[in-house]
PDB file of N, CA and C in Angstrom:
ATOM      1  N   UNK A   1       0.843  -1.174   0.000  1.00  0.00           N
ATOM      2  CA  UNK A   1       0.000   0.000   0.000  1.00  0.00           C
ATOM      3  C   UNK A   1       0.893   1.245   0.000  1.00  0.00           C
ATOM      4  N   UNK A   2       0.301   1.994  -0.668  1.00  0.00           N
ATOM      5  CA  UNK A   2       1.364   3.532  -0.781  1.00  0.00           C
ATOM      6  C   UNK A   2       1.262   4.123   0.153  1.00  0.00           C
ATOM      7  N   UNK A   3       1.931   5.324   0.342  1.00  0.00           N
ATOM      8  CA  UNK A   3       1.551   6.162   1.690  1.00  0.00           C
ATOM      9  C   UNK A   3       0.389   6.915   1.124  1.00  0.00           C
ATOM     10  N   UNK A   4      -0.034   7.256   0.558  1.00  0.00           N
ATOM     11  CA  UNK A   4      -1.636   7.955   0.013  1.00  0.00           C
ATOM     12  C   UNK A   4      -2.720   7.382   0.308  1.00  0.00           C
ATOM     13  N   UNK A   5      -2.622   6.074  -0.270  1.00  0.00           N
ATOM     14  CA  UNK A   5      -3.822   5.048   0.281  1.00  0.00           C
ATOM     15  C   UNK A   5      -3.607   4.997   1.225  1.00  0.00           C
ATOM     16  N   UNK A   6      -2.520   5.058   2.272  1.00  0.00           N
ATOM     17  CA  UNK A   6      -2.582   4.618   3.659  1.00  0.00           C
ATOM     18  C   UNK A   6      -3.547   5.586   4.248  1.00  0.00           C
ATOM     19  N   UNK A   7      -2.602   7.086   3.933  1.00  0.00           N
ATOM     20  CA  UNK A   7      -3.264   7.978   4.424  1.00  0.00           C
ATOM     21  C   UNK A   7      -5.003   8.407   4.716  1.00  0.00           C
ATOM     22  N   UNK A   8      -5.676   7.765   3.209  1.00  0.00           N
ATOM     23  CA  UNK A   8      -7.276   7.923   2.564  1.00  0.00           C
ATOM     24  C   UNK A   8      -7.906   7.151   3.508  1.00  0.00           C
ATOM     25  N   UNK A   9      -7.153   5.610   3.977  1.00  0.00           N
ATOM     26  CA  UNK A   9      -7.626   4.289   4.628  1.00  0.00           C
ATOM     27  C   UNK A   9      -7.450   5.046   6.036  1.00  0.00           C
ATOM     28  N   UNK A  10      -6.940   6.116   6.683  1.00  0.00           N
ATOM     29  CA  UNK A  10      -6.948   6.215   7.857  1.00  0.00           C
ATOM     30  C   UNK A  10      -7.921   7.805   8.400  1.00  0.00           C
ATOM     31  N   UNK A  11      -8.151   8.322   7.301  1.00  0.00           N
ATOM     32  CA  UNK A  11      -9.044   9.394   7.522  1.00  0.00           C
ATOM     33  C   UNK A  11     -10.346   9.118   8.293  1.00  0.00           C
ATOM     34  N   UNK A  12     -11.581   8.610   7.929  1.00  0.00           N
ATOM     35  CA  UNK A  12     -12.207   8.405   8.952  1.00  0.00           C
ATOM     36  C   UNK A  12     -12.140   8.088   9.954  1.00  0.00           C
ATOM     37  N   UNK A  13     -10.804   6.919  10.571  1.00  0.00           N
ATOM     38  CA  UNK A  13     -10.286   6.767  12.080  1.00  0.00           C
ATOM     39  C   UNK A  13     -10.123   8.134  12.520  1.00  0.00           C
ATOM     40  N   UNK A  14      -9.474   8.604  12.270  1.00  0.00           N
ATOM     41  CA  UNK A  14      -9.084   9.670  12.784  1.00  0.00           C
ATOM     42  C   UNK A  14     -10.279  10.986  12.800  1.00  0.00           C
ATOM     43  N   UNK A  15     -11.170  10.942  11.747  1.00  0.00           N
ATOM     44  CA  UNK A  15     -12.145  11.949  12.331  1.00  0.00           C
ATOM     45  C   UNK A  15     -13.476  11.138  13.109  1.00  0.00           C
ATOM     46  N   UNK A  16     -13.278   9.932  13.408  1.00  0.00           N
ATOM     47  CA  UNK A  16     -13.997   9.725  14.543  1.00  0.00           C
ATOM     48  C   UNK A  16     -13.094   9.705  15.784  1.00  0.00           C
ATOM     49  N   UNK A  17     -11.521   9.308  15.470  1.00  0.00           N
ATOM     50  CA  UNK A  17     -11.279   9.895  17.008  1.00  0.00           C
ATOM     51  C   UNK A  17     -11.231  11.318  17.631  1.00  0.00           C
ATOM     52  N   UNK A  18     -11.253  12.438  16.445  1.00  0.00           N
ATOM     53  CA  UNK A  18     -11.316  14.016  16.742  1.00  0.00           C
ATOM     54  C   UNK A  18     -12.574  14.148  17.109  1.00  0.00           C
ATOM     55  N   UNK A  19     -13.801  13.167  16.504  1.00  0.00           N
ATOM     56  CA  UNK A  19     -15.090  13.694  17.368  1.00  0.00           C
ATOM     57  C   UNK A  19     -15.183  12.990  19.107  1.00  0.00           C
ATOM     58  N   UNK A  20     -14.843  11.792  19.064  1.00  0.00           N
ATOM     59  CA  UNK A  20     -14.363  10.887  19.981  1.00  0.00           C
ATOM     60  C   UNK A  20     -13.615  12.162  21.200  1.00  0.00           C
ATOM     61  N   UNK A  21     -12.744  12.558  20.848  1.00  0.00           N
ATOM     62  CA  UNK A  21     -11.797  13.819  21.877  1.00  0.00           C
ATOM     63  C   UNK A  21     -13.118  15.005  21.916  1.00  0.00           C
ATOM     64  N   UNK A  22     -13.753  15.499  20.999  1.00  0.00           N
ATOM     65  CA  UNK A  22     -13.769  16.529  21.125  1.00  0.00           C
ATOM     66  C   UNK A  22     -15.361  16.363  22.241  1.00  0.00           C
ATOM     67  N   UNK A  23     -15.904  15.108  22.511  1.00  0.00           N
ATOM     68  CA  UNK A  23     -16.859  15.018  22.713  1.00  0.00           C
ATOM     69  C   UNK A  23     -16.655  14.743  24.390  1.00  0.00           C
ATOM     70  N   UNK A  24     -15.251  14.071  24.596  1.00  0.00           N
ATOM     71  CA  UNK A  24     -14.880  14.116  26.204  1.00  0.00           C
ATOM     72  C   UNK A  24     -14.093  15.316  26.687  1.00  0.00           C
ATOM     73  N   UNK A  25     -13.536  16.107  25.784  1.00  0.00           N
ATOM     74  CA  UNK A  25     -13.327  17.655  26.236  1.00  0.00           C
ATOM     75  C   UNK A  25     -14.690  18.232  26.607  1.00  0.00           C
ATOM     76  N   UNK A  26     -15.640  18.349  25.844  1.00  0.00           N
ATOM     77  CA  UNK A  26     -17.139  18.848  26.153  1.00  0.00           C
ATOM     78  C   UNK A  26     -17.620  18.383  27.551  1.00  0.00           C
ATOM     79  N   UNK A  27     -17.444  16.693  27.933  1.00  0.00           N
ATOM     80  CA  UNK A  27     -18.158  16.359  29.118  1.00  0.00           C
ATOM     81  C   UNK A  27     -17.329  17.166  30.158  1.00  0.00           C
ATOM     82  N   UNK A  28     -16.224  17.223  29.826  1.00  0.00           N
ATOM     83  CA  UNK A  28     -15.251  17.263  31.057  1.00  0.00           C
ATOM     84  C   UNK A  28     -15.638  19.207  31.319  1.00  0.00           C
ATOM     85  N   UNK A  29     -15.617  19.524  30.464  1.00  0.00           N
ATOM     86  CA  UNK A  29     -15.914  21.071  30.496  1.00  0.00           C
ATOM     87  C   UNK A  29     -17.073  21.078  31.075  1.00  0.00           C
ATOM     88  N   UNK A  30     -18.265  20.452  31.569  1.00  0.00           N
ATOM     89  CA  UNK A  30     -19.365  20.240  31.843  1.00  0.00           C
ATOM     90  C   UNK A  30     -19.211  20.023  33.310  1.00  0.00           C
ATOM     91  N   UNK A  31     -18.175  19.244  33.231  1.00  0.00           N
ATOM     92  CA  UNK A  31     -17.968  18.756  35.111  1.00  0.00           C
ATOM     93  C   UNK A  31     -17.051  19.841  35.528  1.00  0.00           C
ATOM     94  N   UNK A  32     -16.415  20.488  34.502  1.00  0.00           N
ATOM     95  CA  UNK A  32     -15.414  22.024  35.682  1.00  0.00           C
ATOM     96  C   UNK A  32     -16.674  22.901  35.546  1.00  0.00           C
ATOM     97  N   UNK A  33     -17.315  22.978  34.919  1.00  0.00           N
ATOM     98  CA  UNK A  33     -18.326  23.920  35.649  1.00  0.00           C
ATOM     99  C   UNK A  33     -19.522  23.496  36.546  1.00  0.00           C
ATOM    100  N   UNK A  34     -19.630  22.471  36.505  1.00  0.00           N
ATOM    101  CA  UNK A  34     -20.057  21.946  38.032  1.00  0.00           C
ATOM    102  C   UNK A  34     -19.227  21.807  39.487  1.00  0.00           C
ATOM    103  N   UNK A  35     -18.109  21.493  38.873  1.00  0.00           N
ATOM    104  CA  UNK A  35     -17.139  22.060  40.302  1.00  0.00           C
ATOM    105  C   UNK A  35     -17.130  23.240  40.859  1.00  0.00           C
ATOM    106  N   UNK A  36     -17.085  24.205  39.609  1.00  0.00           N
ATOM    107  CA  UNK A  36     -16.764  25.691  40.084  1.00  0.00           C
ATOM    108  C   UNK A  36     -18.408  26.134  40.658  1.00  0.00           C
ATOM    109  N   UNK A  37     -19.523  26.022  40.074  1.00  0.00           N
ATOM    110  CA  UNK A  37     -20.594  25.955  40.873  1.00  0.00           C
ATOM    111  C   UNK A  37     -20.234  25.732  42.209  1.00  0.00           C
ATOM    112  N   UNK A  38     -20.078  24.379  42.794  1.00  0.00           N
ATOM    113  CA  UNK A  38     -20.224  23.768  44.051  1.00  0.00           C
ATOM    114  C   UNK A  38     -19.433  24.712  44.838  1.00  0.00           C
ATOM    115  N   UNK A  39     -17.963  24.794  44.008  1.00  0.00           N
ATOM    116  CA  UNK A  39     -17.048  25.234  44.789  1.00  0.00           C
ATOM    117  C   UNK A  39     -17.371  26.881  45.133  1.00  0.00           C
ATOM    118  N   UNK A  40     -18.306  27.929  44.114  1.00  0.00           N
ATOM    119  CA  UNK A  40     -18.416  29.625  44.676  1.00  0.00           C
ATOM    120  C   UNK A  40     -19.669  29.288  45.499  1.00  0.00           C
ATOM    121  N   UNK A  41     -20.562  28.218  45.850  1.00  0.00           N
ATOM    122  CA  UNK A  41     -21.653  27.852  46.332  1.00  0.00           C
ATOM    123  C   UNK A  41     -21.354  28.345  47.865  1.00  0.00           C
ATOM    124  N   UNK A  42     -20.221  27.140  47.729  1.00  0.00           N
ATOM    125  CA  UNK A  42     -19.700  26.510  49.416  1.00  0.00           C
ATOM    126  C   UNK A  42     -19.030  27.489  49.940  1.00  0.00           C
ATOM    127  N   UNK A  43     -17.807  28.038  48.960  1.00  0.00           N
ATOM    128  CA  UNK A  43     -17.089  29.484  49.541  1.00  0.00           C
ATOM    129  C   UNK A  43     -18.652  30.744  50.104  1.00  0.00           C
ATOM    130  N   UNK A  44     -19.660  30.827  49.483  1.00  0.00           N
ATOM    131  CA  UNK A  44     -20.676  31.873  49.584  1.00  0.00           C
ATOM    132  C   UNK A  44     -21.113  31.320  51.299  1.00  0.00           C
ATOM    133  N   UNK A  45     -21.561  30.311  51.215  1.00  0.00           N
ATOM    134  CA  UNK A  45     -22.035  29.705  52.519  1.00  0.00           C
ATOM    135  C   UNK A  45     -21.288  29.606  53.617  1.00  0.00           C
ATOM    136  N   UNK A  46     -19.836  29.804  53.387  1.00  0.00           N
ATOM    137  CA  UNK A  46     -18.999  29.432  54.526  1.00  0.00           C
ATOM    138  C   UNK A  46     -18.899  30.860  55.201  1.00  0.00           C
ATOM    139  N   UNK A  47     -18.765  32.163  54.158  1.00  0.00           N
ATOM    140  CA  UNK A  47     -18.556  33.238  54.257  1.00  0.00           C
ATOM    141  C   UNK A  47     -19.937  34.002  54.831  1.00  0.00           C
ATOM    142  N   UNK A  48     -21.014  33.505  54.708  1.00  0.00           N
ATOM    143  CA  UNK A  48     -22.335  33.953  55.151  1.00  0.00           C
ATOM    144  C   UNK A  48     -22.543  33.258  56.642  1.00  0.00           C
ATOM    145  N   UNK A  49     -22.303  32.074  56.431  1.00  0.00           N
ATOM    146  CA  UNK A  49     -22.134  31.457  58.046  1.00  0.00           C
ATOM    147  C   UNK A  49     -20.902  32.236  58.983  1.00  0.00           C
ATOM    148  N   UNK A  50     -19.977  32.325  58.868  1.00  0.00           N
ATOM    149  CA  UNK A  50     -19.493  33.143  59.219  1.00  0.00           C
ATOM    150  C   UNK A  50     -19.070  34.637  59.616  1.00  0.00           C
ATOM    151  N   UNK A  51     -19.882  35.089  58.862  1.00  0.00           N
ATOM    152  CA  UNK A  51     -20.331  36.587  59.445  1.00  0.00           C
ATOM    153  C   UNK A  51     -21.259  36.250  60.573  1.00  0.00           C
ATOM    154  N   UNK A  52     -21.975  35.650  60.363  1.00  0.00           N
ATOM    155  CA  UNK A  52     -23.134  35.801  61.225  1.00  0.00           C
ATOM    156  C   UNK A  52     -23.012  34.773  62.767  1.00  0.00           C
ATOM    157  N   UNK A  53     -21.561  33.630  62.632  1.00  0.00           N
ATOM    158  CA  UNK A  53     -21.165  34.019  64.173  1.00  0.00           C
ATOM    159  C   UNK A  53     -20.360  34.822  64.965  1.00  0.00           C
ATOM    160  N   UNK A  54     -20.174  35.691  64.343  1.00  0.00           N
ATOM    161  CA  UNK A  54     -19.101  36.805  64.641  1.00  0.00           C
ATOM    162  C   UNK A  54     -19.996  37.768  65.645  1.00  0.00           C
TER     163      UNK A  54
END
């Protein structure tokens, strides 16, 4: 096989593994903004509880 055909024979692998990546970058971007939620949530609550035993 030439390197051309190789190349033609490997194109769709490869744009299902770029959708494959691009689709667990998305989840994962999904879960840092559920962290950062939780996390200005909990900082808000700790800081409101805390004024108020002062």
């Amino acid at each position: 096989m030439s390197e051309k055909e190789n190349n033609t024979a490997n194109a769709p692998a490869e744009n299902g593994n770029e959708e494959r990546a691009l689709s667990v970058f998305a989840s994962e971007r999904n879960e840092d903004m559920t962290a950062l939620i939780f996390c200005l949530i909990t900082t808000f609550l700790v800081l409101l509880f805390t004024k108020w035993m002062v």
